[in-house]
N, C-alpha and C. Protein backbone atom coordinates (compact mmCIF):
# COMPACT_ATOMS: atom_id res chain seq x y z
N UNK A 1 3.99 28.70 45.25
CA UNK A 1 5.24 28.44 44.56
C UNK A 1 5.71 27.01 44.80
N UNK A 2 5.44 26.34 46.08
CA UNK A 2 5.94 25.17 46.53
C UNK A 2 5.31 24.13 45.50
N UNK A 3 3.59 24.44 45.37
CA UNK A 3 2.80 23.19 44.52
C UNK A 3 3.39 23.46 43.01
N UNK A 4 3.68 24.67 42.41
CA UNK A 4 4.20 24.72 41.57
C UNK A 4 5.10 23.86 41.06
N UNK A 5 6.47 24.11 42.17
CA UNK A 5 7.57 23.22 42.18
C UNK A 5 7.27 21.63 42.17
N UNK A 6 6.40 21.27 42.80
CA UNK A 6 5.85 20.06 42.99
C UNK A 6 5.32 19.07 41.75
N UNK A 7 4.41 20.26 41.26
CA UNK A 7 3.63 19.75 40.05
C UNK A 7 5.28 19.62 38.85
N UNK A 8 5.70 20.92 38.80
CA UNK A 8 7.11 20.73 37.63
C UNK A 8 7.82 19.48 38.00
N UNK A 9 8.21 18.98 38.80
CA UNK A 9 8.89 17.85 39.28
C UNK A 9 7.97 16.64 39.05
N UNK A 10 7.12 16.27 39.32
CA UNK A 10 5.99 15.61 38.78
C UNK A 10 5.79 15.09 37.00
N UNK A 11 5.61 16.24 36.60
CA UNK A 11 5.53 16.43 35.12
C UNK A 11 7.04 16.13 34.52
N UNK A 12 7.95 16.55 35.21
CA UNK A 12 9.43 15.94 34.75
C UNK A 12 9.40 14.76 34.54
N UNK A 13 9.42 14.24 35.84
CA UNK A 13 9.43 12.31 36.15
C UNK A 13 8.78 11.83 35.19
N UNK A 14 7.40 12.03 34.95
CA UNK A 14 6.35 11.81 33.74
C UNK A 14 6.74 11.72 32.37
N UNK A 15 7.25 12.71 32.01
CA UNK A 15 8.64 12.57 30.98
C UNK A 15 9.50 11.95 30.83
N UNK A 16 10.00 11.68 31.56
CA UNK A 16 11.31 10.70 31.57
C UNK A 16 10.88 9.23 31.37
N UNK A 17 9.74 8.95 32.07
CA UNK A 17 9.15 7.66 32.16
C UNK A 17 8.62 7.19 30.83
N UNK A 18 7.91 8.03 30.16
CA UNK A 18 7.26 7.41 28.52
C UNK A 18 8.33 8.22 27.54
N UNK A 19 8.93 7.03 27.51
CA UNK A 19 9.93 7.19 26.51
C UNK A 19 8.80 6.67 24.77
N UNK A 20 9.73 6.96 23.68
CA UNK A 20 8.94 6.25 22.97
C UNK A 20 9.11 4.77 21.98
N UNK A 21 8.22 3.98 21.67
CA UNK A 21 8.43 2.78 21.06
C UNK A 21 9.41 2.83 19.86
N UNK A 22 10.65 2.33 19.78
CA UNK A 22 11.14 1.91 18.79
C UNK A 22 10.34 1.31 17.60
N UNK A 23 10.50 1.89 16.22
CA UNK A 23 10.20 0.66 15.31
C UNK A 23 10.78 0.66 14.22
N UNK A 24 11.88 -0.99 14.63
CA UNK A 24 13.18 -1.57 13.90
C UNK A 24 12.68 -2.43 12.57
N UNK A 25 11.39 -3.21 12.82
CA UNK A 25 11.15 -4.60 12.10
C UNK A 25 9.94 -4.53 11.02
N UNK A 26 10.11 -5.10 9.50
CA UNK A 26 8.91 -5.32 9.38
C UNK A 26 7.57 -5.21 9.79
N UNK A 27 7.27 -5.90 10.35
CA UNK A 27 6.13 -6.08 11.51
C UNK A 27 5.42 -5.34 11.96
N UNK A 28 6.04 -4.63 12.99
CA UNK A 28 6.31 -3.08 13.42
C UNK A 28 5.79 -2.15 12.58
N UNK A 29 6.72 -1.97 10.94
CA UNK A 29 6.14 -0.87 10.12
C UNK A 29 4.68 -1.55 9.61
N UNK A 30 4.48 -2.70 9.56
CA UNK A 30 3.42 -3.11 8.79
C UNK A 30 1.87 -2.81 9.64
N UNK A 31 2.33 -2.76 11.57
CA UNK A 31 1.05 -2.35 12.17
C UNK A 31 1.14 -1.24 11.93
N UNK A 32 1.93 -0.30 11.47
CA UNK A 32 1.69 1.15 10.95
C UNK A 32 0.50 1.33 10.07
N UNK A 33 0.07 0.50 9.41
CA UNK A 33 -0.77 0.49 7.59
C UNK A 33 -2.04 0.04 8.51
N UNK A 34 -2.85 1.02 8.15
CA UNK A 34 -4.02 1.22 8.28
C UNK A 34 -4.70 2.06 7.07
N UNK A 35 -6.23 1.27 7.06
CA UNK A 35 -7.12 1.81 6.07
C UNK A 35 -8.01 2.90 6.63
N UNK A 36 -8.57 3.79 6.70
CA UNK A 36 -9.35 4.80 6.80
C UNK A 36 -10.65 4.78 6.33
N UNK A 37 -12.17 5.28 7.49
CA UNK A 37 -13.12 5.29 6.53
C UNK A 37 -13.50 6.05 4.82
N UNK A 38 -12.35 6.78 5.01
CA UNK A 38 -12.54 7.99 4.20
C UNK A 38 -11.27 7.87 4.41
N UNK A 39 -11.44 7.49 2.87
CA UNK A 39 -9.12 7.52 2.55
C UNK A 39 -9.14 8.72 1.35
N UNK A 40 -8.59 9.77 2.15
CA UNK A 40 -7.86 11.10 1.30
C UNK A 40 -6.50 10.94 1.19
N UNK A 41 -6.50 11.18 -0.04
CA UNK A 41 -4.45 11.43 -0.22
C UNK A 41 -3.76 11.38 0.56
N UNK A 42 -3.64 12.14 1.40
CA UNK A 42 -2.49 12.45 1.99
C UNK A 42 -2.68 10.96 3.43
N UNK A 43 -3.70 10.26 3.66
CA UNK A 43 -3.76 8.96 4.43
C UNK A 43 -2.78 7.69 3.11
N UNK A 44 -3.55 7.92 1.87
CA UNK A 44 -2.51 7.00 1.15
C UNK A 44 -1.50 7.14 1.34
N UNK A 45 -1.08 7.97 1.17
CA UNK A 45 0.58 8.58 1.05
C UNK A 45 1.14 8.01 2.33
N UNK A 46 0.96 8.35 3.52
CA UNK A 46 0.56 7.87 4.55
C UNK A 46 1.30 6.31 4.52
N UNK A 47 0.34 5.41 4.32
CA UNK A 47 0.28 4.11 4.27
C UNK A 47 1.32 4.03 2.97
N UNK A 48 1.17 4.21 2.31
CA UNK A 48 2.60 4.29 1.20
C UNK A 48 3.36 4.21 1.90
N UNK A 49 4.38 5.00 2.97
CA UNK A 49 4.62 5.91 3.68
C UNK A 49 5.68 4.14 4.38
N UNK A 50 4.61 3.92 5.34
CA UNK A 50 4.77 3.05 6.18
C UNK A 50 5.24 1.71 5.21
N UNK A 51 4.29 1.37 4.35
CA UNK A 51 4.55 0.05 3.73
C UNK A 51 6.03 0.04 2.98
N UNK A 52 6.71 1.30 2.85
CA UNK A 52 7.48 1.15 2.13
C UNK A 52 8.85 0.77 2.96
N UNK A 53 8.82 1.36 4.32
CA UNK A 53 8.98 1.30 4.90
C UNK A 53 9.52 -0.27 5.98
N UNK A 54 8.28 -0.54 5.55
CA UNK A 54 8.07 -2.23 6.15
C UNK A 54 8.75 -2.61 5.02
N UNK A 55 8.83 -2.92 3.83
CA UNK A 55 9.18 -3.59 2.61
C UNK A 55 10.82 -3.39 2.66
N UNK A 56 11.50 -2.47 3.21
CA UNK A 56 12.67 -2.23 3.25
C UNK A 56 13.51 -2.47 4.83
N UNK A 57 12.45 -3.17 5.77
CA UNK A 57 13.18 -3.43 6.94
C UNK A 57 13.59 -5.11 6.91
N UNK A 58 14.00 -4.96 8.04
CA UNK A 58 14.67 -6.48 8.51
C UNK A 58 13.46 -7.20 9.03
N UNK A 59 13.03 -8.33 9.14
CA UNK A 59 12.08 -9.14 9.89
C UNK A 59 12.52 -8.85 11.36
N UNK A 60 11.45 -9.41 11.93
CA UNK A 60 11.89 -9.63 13.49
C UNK A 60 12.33 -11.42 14.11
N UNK A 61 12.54 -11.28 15.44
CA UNK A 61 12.56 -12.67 15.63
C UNK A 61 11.45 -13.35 15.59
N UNK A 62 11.82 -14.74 14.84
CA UNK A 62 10.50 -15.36 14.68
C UNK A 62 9.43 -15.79 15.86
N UNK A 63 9.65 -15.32 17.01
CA UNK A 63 9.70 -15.86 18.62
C UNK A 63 8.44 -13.99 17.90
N UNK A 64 8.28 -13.46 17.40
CA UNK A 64 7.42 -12.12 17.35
C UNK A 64 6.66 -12.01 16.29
N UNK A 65 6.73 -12.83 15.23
CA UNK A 65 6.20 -12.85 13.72
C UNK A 65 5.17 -12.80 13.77
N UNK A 66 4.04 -12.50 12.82
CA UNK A 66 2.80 -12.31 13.18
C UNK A 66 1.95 -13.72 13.10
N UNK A 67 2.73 -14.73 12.59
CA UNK A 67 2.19 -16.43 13.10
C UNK A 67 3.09 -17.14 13.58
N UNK A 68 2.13 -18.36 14.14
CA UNK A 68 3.63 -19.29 14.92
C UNK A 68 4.53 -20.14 13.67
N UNK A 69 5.87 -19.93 14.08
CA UNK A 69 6.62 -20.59 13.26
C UNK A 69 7.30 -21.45 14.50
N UNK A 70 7.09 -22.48 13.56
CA UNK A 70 7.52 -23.49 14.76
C UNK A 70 9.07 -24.02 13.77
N UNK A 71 9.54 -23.88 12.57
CA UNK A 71 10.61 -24.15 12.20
C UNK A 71 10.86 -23.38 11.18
N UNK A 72 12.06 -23.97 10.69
CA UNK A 72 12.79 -23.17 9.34
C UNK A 72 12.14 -23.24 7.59
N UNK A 73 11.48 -23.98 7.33
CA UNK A 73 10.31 -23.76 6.47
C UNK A 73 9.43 -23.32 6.98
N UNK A 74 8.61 -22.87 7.80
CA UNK A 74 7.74 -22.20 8.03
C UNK A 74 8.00 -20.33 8.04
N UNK A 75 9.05 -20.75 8.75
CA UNK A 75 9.95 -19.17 8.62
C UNK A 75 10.25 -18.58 7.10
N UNK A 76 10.60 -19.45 6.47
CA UNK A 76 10.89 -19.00 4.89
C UNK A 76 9.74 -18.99 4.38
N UNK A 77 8.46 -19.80 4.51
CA UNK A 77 7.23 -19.21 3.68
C UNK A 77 6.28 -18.65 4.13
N UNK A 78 6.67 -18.10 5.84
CA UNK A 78 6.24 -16.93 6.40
C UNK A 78 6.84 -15.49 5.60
N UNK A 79 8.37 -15.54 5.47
CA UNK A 79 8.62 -14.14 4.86
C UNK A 79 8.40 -14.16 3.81
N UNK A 80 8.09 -15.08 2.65
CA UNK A 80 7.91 -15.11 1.11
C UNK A 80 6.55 -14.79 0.94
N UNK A 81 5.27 -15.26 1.62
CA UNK A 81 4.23 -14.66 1.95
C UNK A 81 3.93 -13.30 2.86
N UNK A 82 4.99 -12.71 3.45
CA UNK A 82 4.66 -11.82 4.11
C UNK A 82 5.32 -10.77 2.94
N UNK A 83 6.29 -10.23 2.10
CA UNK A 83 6.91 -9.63 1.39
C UNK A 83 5.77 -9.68 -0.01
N UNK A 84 5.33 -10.91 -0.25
CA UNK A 84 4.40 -10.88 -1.42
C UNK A 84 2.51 -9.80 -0.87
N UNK A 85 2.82 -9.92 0.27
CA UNK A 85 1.50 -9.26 0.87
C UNK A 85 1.95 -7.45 0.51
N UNK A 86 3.02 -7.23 1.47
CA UNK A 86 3.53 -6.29 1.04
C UNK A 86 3.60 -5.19 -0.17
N UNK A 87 3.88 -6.10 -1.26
CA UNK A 87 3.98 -5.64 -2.32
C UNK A 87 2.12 -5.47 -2.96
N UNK A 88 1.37 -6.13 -2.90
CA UNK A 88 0.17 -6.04 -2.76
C UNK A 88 -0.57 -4.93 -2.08
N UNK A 89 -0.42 -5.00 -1.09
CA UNK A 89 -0.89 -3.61 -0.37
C UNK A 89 -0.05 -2.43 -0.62
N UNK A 90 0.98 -2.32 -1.80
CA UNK A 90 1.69 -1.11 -1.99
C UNK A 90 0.74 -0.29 -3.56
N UNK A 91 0.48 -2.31 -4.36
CA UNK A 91 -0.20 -1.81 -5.35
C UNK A 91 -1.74 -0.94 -5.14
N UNK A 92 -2.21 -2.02 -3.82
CA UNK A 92 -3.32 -1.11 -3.96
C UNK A 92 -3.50 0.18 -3.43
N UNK A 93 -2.38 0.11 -2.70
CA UNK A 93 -2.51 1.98 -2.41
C UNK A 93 -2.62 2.89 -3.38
N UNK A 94 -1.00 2.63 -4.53
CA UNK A 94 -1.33 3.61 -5.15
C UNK A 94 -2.09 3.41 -6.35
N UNK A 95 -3.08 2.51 -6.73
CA UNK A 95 -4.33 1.94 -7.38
C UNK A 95 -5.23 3.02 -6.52
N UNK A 96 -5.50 3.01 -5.01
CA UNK A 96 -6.33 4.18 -4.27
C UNK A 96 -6.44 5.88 -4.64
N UNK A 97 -4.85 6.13 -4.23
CA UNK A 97 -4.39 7.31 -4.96
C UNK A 97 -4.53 7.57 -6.13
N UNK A 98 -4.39 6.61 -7.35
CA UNK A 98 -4.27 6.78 -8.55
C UNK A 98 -6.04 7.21 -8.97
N UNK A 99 -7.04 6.51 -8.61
CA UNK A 99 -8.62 6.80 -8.38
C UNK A 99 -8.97 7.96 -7.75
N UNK A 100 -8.16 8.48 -6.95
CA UNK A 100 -8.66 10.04 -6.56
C UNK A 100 -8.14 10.96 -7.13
N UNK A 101 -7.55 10.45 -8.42
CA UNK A 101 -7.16 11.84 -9.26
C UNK A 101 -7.74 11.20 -10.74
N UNK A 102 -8.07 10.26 -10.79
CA UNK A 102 -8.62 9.89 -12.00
C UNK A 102 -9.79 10.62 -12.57
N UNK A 103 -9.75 10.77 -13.71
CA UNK A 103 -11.18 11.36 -13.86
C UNK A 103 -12.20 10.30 -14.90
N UNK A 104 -12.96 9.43 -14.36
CA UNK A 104 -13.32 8.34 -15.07
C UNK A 104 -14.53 9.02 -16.58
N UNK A 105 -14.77 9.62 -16.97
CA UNK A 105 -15.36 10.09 -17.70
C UNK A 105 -14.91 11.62 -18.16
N UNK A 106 -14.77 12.08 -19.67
CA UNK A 106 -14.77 13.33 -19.66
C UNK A 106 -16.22 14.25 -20.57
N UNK A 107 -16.18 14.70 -19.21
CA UNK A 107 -17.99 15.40 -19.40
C UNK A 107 -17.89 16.89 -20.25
N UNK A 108 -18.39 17.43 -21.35
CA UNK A 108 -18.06 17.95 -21.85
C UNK A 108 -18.50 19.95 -21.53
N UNK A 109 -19.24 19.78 -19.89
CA UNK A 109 -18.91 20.28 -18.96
C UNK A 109 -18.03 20.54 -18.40
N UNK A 110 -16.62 19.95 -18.32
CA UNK A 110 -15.75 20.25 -17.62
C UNK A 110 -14.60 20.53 -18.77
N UNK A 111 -15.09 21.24 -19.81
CA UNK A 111 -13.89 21.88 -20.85
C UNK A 111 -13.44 23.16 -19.96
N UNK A 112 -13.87 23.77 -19.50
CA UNK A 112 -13.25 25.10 -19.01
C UNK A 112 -12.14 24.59 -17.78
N UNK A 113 -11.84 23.28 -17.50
CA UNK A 113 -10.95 23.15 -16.45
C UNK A 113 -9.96 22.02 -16.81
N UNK A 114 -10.55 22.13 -18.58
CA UNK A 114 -9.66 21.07 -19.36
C UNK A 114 -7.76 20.87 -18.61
N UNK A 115 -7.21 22.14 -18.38
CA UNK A 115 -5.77 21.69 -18.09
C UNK A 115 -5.72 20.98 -16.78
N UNK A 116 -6.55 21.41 -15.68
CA UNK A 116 -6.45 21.29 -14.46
C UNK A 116 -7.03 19.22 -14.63
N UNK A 117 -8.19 19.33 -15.93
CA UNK A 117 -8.26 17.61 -15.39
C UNK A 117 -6.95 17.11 -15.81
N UNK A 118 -6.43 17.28 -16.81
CA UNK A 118 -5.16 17.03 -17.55
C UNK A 118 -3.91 16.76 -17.04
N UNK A 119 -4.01 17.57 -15.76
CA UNK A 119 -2.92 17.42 -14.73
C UNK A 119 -3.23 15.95 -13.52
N UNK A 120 -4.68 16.22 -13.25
CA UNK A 120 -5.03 15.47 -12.35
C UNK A 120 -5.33 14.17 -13.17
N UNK A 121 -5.37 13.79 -14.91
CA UNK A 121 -4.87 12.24 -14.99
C UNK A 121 -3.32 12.00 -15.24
N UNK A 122 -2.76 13.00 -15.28
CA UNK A 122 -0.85 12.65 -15.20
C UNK A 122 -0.46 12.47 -13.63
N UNK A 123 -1.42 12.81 -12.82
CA UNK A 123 -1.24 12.49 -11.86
C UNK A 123 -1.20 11.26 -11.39
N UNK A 124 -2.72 10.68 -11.82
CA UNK A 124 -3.64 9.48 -11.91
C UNK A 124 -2.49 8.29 -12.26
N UNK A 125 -1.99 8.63 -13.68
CA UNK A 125 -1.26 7.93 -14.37
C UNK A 125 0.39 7.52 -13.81
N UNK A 126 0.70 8.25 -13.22
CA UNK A 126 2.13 8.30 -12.55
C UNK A 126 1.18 6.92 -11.02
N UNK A 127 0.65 7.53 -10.37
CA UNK A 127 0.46 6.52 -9.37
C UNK A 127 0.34 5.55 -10.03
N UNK A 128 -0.50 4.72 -10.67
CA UNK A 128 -1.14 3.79 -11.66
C UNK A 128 0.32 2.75 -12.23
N UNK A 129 0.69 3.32 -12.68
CA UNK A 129 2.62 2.67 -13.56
C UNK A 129 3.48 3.04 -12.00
N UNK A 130 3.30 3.50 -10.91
CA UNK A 130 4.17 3.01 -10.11
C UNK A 130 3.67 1.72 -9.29
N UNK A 131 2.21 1.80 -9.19
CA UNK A 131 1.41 0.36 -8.85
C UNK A 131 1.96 -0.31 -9.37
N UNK A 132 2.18 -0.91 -10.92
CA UNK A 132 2.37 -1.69 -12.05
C UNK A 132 3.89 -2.34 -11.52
N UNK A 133 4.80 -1.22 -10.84
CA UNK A 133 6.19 -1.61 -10.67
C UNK A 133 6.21 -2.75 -9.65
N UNK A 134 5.51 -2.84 -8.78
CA UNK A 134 5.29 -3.66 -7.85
C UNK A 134 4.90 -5.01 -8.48
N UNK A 135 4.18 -5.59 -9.65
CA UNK A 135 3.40 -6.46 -9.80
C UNK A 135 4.48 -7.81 -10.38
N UNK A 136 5.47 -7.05 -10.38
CA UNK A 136 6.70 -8.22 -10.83
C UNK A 136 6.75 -9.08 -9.72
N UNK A 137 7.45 -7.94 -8.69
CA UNK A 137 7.98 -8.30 -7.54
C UNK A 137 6.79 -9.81 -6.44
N UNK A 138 5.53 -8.86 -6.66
CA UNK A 138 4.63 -9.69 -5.88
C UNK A 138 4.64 -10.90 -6.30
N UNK A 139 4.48 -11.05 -7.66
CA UNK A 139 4.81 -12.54 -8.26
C UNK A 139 6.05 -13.59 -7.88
N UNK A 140 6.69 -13.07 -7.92
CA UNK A 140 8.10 -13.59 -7.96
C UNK A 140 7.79 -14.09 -6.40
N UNK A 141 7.43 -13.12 -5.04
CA UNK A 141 7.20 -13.71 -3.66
C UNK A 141 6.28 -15.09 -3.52
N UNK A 142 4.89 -14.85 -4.83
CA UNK A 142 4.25 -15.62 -4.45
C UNK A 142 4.78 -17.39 -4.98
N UNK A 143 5.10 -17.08 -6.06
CA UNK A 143 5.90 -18.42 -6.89
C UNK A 143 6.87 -18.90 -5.78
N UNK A 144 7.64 -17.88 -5.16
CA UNK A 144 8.40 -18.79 -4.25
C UNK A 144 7.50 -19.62 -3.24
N UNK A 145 6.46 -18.35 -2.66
CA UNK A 145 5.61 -19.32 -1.51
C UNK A 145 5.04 -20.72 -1.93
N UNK A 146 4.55 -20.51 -3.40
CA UNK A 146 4.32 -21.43 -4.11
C UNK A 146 4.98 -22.99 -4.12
N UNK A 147 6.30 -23.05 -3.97
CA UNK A 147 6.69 -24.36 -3.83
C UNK A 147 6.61 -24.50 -2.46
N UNK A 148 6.47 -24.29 -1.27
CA UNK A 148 6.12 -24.75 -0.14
C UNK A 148 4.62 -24.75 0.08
N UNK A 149 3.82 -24.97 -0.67
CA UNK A 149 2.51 -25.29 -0.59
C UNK A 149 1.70 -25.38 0.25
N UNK A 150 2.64 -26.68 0.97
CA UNK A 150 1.81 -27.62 1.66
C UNK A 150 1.83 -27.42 2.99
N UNK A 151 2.89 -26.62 3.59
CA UNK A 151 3.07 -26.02 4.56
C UNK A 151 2.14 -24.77 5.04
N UNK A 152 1.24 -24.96 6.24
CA UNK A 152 0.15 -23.94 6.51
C UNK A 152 0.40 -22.72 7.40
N UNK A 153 0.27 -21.79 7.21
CA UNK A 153 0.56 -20.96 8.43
C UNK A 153 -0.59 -20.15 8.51
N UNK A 154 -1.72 -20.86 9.34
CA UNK A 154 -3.17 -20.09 9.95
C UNK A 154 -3.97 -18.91 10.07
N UNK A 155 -2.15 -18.31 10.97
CA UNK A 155 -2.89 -16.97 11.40
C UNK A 155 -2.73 -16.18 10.29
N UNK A 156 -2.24 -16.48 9.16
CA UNK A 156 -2.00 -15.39 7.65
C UNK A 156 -2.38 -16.52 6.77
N UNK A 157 -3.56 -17.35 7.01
CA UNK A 157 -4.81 -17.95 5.79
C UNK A 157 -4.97 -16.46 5.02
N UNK A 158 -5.31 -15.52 4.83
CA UNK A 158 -5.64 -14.82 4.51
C UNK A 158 -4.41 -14.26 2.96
N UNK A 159 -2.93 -14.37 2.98
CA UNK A 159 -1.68 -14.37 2.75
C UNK A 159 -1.68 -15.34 1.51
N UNK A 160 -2.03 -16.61 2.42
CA UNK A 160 -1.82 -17.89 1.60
C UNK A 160 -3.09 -17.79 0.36
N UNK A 161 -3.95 -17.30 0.65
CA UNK A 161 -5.36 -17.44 -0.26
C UNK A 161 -5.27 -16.42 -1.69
N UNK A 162 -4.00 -14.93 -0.95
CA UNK A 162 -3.42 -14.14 -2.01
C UNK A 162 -2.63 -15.01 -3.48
N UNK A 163 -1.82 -15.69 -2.64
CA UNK A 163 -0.81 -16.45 -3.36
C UNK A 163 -1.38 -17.39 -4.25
N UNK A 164 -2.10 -17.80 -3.86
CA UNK A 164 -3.03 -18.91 -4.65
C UNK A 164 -3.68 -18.28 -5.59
N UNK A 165 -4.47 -17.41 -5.44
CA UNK A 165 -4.80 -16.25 -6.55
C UNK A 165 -4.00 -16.38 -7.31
N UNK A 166 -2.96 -15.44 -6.99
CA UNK A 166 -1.83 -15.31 -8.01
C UNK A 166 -1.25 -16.25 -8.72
N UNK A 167 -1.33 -17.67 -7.99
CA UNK A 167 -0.68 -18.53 -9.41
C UNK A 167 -1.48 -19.56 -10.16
N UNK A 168 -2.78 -18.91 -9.91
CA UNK A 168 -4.47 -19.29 -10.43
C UNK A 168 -4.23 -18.44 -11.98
N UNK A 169 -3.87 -17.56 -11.82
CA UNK A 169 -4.09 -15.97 -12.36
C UNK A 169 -5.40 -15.39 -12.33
N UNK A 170 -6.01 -15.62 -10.97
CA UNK A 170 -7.52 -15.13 -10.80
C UNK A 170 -7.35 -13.45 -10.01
N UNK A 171 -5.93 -13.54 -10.06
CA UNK A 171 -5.59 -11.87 -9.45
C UNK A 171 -4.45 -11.59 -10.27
N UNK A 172 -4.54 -10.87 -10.91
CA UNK A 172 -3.69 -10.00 -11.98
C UNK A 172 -3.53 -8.06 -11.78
N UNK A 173 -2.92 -8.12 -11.28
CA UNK A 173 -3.24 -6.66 -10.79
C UNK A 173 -2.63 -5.93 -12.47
N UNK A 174 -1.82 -6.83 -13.03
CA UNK A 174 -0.78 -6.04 -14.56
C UNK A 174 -2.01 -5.68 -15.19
N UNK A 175 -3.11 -6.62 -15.51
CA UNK A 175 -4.18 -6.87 -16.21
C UNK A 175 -5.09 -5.56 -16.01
N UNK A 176 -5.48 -5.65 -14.51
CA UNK A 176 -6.44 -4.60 -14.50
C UNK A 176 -5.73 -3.03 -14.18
N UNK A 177 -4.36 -3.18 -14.31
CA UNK A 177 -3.47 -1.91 -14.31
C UNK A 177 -3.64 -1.00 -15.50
N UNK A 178 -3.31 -2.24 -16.70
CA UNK A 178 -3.14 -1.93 -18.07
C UNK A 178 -4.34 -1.43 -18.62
N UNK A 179 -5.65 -1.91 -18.10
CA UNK A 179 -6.78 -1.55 -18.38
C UNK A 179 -7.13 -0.35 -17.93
N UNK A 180 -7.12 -0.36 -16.57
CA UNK A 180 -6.96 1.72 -16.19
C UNK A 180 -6.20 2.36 -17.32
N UNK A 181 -5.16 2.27 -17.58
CA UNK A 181 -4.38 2.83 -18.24
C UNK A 181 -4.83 3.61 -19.70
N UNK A 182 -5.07 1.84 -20.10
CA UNK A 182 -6.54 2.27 -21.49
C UNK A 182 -6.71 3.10 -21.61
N UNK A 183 -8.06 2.79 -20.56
CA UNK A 183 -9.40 3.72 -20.21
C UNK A 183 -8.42 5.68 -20.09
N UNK A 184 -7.96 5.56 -18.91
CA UNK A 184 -7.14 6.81 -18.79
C UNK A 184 -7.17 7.64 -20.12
N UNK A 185 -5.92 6.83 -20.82
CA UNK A 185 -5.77 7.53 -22.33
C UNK A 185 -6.69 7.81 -22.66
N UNK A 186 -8.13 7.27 -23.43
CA UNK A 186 -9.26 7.54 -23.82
C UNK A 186 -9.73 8.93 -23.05
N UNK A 187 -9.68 9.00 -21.91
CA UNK A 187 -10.55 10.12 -21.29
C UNK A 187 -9.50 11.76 -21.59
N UNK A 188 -8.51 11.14 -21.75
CA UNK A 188 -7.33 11.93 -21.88
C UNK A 188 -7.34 12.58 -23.49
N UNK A 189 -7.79 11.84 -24.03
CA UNK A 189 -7.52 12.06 -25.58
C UNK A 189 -8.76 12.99 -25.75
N UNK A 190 -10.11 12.35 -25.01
CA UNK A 190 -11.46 13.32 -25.11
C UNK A 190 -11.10 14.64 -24.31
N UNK A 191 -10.55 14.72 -23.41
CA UNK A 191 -10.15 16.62 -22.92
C UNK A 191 -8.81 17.09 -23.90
N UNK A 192 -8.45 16.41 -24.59
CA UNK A 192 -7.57 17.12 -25.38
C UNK A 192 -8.22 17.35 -26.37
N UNK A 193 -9.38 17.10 -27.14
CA UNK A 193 -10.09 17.29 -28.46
C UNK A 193 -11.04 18.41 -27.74
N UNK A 194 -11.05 18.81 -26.88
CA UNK A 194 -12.09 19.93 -26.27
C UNK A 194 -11.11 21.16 -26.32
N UNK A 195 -12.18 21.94 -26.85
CA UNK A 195 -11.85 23.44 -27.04
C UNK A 195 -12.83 24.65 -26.31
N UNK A 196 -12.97 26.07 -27.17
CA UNK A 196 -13.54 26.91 -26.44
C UNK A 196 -15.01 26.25 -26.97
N UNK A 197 -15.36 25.98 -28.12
CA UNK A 197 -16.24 25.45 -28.63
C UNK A 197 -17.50 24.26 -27.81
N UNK A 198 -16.42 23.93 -26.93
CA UNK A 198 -16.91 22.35 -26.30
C UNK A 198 -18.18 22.82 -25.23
N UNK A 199 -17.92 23.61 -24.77
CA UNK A 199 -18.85 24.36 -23.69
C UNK A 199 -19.98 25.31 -24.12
């Protein structure tokens, strides 16, 4: 009974001691977002989840940012590049999601489950046009980063190389949104012309 008591008192203290991590900042939600070898739904959602999360918090002190800012332009086209990343990794999530319900071909094999694909491209299609909502926003971050150019921030080369894309127009996410979309309809229109006949 005594080691009992011992061990419970033990295991108390232990408790008390690992409290858990706050997370107030950007930053914070953004080490949340992780990719998976095998990304199933409910991991997008997930990372949705978090990024949206991050996209709606406060920054941290720049003394914690994920590069050195050594002043007040660097700080402003640290967050104009970090918010334009953001919005990027929101599109491609649900661009991810929107592909695991897509049905890129309609095989005329799969008439007997005609409603069920039918559901799973309104599915497709809802992720896809909420991607699309994002593609304003990302622009608008990167054009701002855009006039501070010349100003480098290293440890997010990676950030800066987005932005440049974007006002290249060698990354168009509207472009290849609208084109899923297309395509979608088309596959959509072929399971709606399928009947009992089709099989």
């Amino acid at each position: 009974m005594k080691r009992f008591t011992i061990v419970l008192v033990f295991l108390s203290l232990t408790l008390l001691i690992c409290d858990a991590f706050p997370v107030y900042y950007k930053e914070q939600y953004y080490k949340l977002f992780h990719i998976h070898y095998i990304q199933y739904p409910d991991d997008t959602i997930e990372n949705i989840y978090w990024l949206e999360k991050a996209r709606n918090a406060d920054f941290c002190n720049p003394l914690y940012a994920l590069a050195k800012i050594p002043d007040e332009k660097h700080w402003e086209k640290y967050r104009y590049l970090f918010n334009m990343h953001i919005e990027l990794k929101l599109i491609e999530q649900h661009m991810y999601l929107g592909s695991k319900y897509d049905k890129q071909v309609a095989y005329f094999y799969n008439a007997p489950w005609k409603k069920e694909n039918l559901e799973s491209l309104q599915i497709a299609e809802t992720a896809y046009r909420a991607a699309l909502a994002y593609w304003k926003t990302a622009v608008e971050w990167s054009q701002k980063a855009e006039k501070l150019r010349f100003i480098h921030l290293p440890e997010i080369q990676y950030w800066e190389d987005e932005s440049y894309r974007i006002s290249q127009g060698e990354l168009n996410y509207a472009r290849i949104i609208e084109r899923e979309l297309e395509r979608l309809q088309k596959v959509r229109a072929a399971f709606m012309a399928m009947d009992e006949n089709s099989y």
